[in-house]
ModelCIF file with pLDDT and N, C-alpha, C, O atoms, coordinates in Angstrom:
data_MODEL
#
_entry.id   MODEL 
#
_entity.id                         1 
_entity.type                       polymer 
_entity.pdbx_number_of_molecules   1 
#
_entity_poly.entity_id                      1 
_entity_poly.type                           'polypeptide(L)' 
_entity_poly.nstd_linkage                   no 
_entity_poly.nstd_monomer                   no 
_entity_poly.pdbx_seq_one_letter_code       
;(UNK)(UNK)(UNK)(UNK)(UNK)(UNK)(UNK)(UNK)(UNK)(UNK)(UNK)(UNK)(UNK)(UNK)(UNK)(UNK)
(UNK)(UNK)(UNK)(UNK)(UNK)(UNK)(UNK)(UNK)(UNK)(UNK)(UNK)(UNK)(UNK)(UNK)(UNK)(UNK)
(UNK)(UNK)(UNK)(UNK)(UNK)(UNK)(UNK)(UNK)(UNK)(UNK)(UNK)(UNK)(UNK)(UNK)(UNK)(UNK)
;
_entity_poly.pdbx_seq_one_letter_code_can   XXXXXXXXXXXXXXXXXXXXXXXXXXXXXXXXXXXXXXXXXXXXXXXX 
_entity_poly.pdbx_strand_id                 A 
#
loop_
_entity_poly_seq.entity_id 
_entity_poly_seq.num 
_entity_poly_seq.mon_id 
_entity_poly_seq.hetero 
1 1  UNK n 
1 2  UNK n 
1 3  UNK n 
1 4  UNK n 
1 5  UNK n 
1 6  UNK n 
1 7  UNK n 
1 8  UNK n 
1 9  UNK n 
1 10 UNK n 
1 11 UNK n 
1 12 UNK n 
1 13 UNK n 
1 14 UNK n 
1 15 UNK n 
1 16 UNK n 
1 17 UNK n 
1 18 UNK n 
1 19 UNK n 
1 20 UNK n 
1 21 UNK n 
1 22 UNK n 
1 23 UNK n 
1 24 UNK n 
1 25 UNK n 
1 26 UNK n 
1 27 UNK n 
1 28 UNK n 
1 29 UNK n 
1 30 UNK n 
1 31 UNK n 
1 32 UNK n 
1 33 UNK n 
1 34 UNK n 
1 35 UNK n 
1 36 UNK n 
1 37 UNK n 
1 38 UNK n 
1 39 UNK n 
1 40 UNK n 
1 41 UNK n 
1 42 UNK n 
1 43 UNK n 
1 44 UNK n 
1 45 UNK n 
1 46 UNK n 
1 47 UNK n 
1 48 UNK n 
#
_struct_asym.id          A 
_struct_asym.entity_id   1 
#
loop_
_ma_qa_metric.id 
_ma_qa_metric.mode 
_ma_qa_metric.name 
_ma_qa_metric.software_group_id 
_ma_qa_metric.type 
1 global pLDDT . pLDDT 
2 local  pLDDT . pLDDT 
#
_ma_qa_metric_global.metric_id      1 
_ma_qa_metric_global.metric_value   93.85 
_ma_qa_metric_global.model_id       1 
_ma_qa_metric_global.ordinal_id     1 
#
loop_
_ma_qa_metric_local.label_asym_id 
_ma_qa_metric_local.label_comp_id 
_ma_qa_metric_local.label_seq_id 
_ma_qa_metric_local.metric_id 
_ma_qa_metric_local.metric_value 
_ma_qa_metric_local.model_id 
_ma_qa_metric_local.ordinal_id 
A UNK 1  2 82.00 1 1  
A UNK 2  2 88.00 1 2  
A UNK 3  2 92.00 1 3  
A UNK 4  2 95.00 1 4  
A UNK 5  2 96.00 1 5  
A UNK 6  2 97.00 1 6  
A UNK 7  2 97.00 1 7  
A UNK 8  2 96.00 1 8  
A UNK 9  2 96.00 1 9  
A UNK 10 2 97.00 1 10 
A UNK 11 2 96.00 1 11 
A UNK 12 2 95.00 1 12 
A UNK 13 2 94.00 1 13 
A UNK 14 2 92.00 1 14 
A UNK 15 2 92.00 1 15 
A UNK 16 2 85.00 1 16 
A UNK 17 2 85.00 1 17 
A UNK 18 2 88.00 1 18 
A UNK 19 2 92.00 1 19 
A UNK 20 2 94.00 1 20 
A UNK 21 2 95.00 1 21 
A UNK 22 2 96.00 1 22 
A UNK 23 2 96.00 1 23 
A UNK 24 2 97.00 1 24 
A UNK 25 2 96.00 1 25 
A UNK 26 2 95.00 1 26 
A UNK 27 2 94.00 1 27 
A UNK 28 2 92.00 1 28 
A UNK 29 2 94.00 1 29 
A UNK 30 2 96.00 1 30 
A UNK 31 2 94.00 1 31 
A UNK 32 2 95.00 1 32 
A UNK 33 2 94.00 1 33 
A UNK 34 2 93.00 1 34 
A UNK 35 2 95.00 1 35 
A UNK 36 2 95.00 1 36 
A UNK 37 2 95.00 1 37 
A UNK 38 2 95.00 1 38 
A UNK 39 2 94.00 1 39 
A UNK 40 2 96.00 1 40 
A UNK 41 2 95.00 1 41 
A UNK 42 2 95.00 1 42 
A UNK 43 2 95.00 1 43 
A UNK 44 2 95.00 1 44 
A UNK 45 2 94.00 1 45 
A UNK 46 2 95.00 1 46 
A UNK 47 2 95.00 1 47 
A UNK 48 2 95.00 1 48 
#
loop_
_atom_site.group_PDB 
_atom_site.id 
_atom_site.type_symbol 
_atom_site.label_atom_id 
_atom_site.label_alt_id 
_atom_site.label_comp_id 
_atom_site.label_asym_id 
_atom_site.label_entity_id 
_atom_site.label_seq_id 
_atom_site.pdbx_PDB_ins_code 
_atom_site.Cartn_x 
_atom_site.Cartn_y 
_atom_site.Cartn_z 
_atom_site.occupancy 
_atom_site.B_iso_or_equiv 
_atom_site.pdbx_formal_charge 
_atom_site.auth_seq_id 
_atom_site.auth_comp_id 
_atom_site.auth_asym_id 
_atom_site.auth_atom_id 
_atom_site.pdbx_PDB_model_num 
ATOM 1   N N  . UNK A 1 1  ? 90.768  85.647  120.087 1.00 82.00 ? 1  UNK A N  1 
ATOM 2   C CA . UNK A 1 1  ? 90.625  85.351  118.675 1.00 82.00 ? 1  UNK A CA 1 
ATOM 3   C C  . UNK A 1 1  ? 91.549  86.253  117.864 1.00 82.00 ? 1  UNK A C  1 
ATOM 4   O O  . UNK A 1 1  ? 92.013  87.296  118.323 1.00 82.00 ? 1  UNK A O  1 
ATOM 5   N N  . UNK A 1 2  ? 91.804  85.780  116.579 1.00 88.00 ? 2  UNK A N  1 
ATOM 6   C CA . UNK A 1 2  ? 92.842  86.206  115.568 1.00 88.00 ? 2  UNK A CA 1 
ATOM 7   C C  . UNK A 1 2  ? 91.548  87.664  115.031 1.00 88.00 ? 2  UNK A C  1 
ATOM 8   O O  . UNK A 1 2  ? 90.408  87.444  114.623 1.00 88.00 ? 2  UNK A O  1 
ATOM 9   N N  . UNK A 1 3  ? 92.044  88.742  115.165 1.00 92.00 ? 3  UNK A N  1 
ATOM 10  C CA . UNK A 1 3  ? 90.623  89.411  114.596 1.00 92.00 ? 3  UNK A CA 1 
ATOM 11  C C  . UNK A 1 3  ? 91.319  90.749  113.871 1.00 92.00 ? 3  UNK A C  1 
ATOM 12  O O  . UNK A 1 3  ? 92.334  91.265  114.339 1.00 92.00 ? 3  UNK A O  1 
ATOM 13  N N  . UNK A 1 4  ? 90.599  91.285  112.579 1.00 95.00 ? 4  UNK A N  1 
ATOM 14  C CA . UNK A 1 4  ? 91.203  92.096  111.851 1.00 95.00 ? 4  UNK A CA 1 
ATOM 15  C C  . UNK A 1 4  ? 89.621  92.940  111.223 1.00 95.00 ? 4  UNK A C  1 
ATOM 16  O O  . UNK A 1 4  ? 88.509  92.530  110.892 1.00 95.00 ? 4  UNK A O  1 
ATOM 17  N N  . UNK A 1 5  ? 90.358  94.434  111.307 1.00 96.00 ? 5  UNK A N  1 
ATOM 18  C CA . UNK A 1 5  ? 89.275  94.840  110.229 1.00 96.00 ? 5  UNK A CA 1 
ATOM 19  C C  . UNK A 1 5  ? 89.695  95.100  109.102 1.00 96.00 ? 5  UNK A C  1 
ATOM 20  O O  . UNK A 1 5  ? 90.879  95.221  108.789 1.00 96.00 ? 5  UNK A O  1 
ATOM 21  N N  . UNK A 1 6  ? 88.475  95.237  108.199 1.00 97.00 ? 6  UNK A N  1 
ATOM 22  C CA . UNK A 1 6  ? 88.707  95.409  106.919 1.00 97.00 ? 6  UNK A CA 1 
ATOM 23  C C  . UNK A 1 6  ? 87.480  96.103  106.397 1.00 97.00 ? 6  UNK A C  1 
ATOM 24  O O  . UNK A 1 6  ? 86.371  96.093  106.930 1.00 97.00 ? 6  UNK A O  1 
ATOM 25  N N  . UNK A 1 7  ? 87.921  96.873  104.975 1.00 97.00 ? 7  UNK A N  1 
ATOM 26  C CA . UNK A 1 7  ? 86.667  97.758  104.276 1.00 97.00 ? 7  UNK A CA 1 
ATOM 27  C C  . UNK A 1 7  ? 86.228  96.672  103.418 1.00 97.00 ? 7  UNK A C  1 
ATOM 28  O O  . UNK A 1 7  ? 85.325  96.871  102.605 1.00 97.00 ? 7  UNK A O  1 
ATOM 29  N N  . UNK A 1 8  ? 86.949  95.222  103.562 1.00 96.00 ? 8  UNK A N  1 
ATOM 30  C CA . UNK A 1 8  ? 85.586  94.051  103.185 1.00 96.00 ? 8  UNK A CA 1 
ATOM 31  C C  . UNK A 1 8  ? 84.169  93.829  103.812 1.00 96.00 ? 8  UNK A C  1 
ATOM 32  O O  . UNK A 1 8  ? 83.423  94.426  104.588 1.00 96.00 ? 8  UNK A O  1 
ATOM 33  N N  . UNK A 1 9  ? 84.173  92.974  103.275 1.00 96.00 ? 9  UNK A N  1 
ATOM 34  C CA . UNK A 1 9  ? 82.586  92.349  104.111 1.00 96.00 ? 9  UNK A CA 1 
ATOM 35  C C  . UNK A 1 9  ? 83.001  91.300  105.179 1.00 96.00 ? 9  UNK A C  1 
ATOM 36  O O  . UNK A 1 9  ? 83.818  90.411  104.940 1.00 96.00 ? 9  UNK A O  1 
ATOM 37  N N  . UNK A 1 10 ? 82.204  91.515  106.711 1.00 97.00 ? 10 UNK A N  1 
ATOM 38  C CA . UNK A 1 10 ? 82.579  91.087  107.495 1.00 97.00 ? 10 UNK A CA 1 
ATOM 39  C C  . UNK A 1 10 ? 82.268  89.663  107.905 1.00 97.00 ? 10 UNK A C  1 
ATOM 40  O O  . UNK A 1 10 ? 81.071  89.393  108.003 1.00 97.00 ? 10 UNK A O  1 
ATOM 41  N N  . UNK A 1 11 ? 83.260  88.585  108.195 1.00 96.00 ? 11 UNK A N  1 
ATOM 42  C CA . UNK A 1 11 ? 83.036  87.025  107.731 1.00 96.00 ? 11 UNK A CA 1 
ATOM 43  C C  . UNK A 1 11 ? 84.025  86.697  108.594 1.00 96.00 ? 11 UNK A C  1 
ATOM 44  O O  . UNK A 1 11 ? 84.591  87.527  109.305 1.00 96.00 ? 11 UNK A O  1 
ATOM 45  N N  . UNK A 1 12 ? 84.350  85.158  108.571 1.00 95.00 ? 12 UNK A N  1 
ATOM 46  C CA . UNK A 1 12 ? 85.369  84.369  109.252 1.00 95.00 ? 12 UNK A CA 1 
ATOM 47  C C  . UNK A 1 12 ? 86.020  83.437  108.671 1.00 95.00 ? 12 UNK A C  1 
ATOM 48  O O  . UNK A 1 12 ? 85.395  82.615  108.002 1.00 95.00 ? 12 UNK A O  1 
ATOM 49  N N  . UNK A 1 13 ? 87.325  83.363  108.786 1.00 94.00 ? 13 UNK A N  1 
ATOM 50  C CA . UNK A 1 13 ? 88.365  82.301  107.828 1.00 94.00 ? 13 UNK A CA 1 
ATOM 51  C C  . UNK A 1 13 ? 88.363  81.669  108.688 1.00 94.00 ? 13 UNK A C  1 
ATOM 52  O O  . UNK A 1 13 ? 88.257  82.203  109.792 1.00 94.00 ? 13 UNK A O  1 
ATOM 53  N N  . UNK A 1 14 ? 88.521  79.738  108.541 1.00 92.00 ? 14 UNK A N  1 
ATOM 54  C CA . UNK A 1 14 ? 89.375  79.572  109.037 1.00 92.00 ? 14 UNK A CA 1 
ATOM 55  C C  . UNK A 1 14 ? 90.667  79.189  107.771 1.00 92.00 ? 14 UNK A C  1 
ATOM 56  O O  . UNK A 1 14 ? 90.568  79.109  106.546 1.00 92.00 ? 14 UNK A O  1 
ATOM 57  N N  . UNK A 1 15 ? 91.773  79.019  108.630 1.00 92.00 ? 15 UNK A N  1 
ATOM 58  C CA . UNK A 1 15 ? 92.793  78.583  107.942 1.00 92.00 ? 15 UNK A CA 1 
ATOM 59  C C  . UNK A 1 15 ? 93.929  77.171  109.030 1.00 92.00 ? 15 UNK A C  1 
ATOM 60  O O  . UNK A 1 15 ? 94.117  77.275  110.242 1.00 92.00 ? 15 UNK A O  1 
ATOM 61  N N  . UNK A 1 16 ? 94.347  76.306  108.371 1.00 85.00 ? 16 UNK A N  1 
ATOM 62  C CA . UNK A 1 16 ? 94.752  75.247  109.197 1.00 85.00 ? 16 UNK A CA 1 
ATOM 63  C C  . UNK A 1 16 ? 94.155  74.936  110.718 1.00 85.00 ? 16 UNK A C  1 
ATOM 64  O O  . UNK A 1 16 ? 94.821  74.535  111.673 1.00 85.00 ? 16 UNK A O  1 
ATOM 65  N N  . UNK A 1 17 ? 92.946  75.179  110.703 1.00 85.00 ? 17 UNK A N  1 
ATOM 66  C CA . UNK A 1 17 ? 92.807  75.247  111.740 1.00 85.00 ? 17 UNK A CA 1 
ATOM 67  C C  . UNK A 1 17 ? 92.740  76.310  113.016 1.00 85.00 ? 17 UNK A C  1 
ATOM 68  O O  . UNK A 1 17 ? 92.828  76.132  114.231 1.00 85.00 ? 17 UNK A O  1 
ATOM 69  N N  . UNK A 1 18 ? 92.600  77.156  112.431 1.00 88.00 ? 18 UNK A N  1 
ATOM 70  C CA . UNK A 1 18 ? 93.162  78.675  113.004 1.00 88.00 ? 18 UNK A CA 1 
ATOM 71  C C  . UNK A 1 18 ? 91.943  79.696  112.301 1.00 88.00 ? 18 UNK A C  1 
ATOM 72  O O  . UNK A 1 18 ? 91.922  80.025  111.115 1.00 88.00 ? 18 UNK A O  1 
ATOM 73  N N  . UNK A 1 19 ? 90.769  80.172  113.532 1.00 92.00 ? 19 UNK A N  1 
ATOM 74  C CA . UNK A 1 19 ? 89.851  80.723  113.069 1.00 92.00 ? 19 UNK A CA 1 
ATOM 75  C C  . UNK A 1 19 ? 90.432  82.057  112.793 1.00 92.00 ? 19 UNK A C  1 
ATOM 76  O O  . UNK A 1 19 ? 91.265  82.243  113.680 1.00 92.00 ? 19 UNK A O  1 
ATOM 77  N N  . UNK A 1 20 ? 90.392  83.362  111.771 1.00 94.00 ? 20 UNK A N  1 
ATOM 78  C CA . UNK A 1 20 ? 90.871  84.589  111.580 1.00 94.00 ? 20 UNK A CA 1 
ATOM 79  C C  . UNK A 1 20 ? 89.001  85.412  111.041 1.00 94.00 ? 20 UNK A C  1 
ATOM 80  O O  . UNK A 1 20 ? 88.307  85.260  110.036 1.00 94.00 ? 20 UNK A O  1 
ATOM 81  N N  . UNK A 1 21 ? 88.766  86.498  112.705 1.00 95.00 ? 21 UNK A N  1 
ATOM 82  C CA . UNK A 1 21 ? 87.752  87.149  112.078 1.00 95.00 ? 21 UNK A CA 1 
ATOM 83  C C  . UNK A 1 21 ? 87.903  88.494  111.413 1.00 95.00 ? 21 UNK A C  1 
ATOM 84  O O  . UNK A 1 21 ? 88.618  89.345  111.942 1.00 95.00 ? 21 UNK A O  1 
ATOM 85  N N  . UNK A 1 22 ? 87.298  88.723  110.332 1.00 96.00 ? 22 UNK A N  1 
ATOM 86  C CA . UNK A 1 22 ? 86.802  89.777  110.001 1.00 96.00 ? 22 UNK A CA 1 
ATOM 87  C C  . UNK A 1 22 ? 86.210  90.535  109.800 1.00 96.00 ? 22 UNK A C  1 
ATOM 88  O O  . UNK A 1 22 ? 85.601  90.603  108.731 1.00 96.00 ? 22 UNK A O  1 
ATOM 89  N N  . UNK A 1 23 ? 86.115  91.534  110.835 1.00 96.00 ? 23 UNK A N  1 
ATOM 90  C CA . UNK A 1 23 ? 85.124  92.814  110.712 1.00 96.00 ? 23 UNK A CA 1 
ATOM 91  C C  . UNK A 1 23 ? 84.529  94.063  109.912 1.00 96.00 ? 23 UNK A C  1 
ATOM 92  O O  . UNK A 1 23 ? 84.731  95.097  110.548 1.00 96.00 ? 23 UNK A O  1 
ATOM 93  N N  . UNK A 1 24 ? 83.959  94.242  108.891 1.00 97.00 ? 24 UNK A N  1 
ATOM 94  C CA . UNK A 1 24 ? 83.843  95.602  108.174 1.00 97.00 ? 24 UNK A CA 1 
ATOM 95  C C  . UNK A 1 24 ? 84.180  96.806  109.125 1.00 97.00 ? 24 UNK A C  1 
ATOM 96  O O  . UNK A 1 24 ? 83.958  96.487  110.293 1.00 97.00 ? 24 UNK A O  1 
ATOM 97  N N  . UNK A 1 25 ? 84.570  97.876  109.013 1.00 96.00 ? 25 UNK A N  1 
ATOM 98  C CA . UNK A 1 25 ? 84.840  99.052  109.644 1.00 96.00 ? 25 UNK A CA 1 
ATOM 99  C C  . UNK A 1 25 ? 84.914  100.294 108.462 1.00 96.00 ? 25 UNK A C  1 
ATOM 100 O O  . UNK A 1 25 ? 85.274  100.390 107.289 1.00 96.00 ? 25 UNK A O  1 
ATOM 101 N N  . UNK A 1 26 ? 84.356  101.163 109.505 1.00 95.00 ? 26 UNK A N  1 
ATOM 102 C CA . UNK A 1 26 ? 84.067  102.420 108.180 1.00 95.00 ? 26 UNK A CA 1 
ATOM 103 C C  . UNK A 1 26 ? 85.240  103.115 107.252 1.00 95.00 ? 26 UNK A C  1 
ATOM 104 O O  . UNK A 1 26 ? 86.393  102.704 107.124 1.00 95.00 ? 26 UNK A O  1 
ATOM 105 N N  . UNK A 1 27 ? 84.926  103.727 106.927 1.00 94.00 ? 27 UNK A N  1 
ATOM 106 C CA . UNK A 1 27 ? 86.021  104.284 105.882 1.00 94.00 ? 27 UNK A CA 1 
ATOM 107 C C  . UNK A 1 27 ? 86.817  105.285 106.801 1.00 94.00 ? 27 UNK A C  1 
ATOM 108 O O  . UNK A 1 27 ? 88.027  105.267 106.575 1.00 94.00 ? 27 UNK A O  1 
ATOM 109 N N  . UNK A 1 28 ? 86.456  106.052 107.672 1.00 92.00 ? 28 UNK A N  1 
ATOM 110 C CA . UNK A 1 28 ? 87.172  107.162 108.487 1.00 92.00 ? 28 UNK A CA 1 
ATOM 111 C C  . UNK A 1 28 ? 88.052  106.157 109.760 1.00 92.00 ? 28 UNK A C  1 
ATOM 112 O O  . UNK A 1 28 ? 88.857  106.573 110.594 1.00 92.00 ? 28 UNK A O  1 
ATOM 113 N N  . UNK A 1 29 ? 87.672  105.042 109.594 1.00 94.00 ? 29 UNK A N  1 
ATOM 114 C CA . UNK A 1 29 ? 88.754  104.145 110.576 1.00 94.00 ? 29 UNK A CA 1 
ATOM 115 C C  . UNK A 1 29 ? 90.238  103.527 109.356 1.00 94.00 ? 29 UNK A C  1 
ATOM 116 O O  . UNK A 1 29 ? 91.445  103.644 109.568 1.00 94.00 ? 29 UNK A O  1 
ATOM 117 N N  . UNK A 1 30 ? 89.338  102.701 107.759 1.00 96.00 ? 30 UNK A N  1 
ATOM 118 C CA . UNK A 1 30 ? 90.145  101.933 107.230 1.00 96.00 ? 30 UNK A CA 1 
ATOM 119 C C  . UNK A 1 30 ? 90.972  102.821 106.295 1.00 96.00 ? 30 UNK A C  1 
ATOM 120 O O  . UNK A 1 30 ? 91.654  102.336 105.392 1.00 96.00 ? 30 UNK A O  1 
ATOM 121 N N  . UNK A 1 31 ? 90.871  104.497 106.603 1.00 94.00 ? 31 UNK A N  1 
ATOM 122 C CA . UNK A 1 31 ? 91.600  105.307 105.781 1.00 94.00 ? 31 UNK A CA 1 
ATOM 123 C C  . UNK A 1 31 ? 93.286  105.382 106.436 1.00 94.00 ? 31 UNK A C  1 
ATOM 124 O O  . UNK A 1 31 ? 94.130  106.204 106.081 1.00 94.00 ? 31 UNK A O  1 
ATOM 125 N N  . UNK A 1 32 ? 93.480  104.285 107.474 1.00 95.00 ? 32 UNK A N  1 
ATOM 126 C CA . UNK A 1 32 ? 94.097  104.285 108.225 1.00 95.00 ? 32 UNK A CA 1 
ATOM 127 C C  . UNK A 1 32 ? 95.257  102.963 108.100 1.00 95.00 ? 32 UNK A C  1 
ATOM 128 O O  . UNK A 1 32 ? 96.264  102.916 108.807 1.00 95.00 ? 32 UNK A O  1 
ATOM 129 N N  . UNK A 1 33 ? 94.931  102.009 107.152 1.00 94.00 ? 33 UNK A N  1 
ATOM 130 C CA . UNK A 1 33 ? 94.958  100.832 106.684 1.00 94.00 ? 33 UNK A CA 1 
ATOM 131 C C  . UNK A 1 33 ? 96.363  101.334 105.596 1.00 94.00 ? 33 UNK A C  1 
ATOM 132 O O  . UNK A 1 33 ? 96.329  102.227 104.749 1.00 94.00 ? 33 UNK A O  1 
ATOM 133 N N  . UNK A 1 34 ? 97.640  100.364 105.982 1.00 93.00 ? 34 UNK A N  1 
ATOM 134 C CA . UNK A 1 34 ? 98.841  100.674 105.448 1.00 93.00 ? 34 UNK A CA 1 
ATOM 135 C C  . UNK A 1 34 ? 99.920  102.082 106.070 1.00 93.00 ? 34 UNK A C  1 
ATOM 136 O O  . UNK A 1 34 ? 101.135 102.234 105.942 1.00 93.00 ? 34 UNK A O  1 
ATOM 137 N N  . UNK A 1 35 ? 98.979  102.878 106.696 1.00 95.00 ? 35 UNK A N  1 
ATOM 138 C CA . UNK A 1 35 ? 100.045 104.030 107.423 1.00 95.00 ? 35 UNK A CA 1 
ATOM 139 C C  . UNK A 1 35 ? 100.673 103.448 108.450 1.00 95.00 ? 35 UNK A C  1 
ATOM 140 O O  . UNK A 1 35 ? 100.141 102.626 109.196 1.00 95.00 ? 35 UNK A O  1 
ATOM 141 N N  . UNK A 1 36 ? 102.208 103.978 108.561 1.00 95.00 ? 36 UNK A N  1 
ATOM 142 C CA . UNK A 1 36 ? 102.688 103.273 109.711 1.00 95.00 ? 36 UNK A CA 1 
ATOM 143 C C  . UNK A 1 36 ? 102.379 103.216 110.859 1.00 95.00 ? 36 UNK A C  1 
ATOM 144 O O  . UNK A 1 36 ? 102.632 102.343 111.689 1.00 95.00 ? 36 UNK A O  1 
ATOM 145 N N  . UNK A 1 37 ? 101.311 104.993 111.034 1.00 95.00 ? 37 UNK A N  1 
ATOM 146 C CA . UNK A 1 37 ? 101.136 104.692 112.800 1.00 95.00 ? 37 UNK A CA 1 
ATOM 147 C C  . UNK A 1 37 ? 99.678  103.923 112.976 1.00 95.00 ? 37 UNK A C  1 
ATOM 148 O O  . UNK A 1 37 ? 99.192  103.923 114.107 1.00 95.00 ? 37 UNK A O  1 
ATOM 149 N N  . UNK A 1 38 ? 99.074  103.370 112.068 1.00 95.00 ? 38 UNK A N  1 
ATOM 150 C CA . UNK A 1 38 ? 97.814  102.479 111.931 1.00 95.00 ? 38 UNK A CA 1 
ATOM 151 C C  . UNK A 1 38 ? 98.016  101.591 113.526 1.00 95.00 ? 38 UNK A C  1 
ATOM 152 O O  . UNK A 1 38 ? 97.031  101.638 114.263 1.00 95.00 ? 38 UNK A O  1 
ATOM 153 N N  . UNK A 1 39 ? 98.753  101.126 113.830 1.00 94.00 ? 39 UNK A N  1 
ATOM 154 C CA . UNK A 1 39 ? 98.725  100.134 115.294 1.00 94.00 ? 39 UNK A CA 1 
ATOM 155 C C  . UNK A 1 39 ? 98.433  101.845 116.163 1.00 94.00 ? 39 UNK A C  1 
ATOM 156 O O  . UNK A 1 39 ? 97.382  102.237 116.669 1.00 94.00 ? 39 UNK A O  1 
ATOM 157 N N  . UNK A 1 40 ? 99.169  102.245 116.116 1.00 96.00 ? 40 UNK A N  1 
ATOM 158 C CA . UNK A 1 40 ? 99.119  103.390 117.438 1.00 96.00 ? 40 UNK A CA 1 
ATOM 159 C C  . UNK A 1 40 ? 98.109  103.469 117.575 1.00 96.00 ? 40 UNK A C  1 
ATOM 160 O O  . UNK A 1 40 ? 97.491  102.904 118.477 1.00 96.00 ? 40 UNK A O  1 
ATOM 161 N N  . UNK A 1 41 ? 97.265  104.753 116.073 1.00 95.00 ? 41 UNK A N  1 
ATOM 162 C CA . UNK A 1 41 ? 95.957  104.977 115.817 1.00 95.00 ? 41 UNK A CA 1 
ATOM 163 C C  . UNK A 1 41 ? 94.761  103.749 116.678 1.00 95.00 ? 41 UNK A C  1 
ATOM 164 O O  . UNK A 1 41 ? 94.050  104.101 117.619 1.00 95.00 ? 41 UNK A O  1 
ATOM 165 N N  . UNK A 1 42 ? 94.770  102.264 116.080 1.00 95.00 ? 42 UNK A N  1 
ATOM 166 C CA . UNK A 1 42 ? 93.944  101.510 116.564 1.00 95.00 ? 42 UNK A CA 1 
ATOM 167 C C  . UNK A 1 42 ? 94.177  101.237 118.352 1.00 95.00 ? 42 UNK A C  1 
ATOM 168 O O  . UNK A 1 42 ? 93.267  101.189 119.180 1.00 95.00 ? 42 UNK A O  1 
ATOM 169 N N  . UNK A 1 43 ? 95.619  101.088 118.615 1.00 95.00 ? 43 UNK A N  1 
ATOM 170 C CA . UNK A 1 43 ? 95.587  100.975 120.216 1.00 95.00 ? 43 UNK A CA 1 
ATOM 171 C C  . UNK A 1 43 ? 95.153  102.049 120.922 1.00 95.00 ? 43 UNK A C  1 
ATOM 172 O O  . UNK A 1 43 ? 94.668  101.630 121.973 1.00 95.00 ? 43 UNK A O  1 
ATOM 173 N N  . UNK A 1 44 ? 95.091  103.266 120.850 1.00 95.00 ? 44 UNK A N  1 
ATOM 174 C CA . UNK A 1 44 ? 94.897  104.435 121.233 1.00 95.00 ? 44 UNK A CA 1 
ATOM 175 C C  . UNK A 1 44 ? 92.970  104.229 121.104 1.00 95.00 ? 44 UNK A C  1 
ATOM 176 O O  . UNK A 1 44 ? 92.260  104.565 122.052 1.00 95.00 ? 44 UNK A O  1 
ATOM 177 N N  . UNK A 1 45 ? 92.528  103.798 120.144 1.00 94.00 ? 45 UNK A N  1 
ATOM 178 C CA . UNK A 1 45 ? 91.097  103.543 120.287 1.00 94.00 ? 45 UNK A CA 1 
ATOM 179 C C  . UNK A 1 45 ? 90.490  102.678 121.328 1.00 94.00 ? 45 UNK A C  1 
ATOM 180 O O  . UNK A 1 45 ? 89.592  102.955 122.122 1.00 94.00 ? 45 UNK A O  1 
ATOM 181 N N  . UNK A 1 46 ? 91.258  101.405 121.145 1.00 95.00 ? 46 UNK A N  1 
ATOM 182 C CA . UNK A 1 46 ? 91.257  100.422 121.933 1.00 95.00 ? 46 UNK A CA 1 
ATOM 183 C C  . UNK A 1 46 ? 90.680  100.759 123.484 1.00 95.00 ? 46 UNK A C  1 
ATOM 184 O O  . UNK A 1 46 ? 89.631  100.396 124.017 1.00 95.00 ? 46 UNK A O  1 
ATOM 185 N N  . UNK A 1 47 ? 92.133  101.867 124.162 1.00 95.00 ? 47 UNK A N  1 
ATOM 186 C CA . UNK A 1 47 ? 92.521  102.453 125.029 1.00 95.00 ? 47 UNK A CA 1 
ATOM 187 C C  . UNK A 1 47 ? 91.042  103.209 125.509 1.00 95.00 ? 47 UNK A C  1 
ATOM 188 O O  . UNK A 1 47 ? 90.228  102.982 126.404 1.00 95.00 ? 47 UNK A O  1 
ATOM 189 N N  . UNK A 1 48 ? 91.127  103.967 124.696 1.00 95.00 ? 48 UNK A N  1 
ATOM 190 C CA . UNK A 1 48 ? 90.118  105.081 125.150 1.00 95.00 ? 48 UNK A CA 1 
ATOM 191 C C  . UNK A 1 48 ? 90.823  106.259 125.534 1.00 95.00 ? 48 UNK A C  1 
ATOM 192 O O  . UNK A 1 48 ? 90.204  107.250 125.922 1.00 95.00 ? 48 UNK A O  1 
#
């Protein structure tokens, strides 16, 4: 699935056909939201 977090409220789009979920996540994760190493940061979680 297409899946994203956000310091929204957590719900599901679809769009053309194309489900996109969204998860709430806390503030000490989405303070992370726009920095460039934000992918690293989240894969490195991912990872473990």
């Amino acid at each position: 699935k297409i899946s994203y977090l956000t310091d929204g409220s957590s719900r599901t789009v679809k769009i053309d056909g194309i489900t996109i979920q969204f998860r709430h996540a806390s503030a000490r994760i989405m303070q992370w939201a726009g920095k460039p190493s934000a992918p690293v940061f989240q894969a490195l979680r991912w990872l473990g």
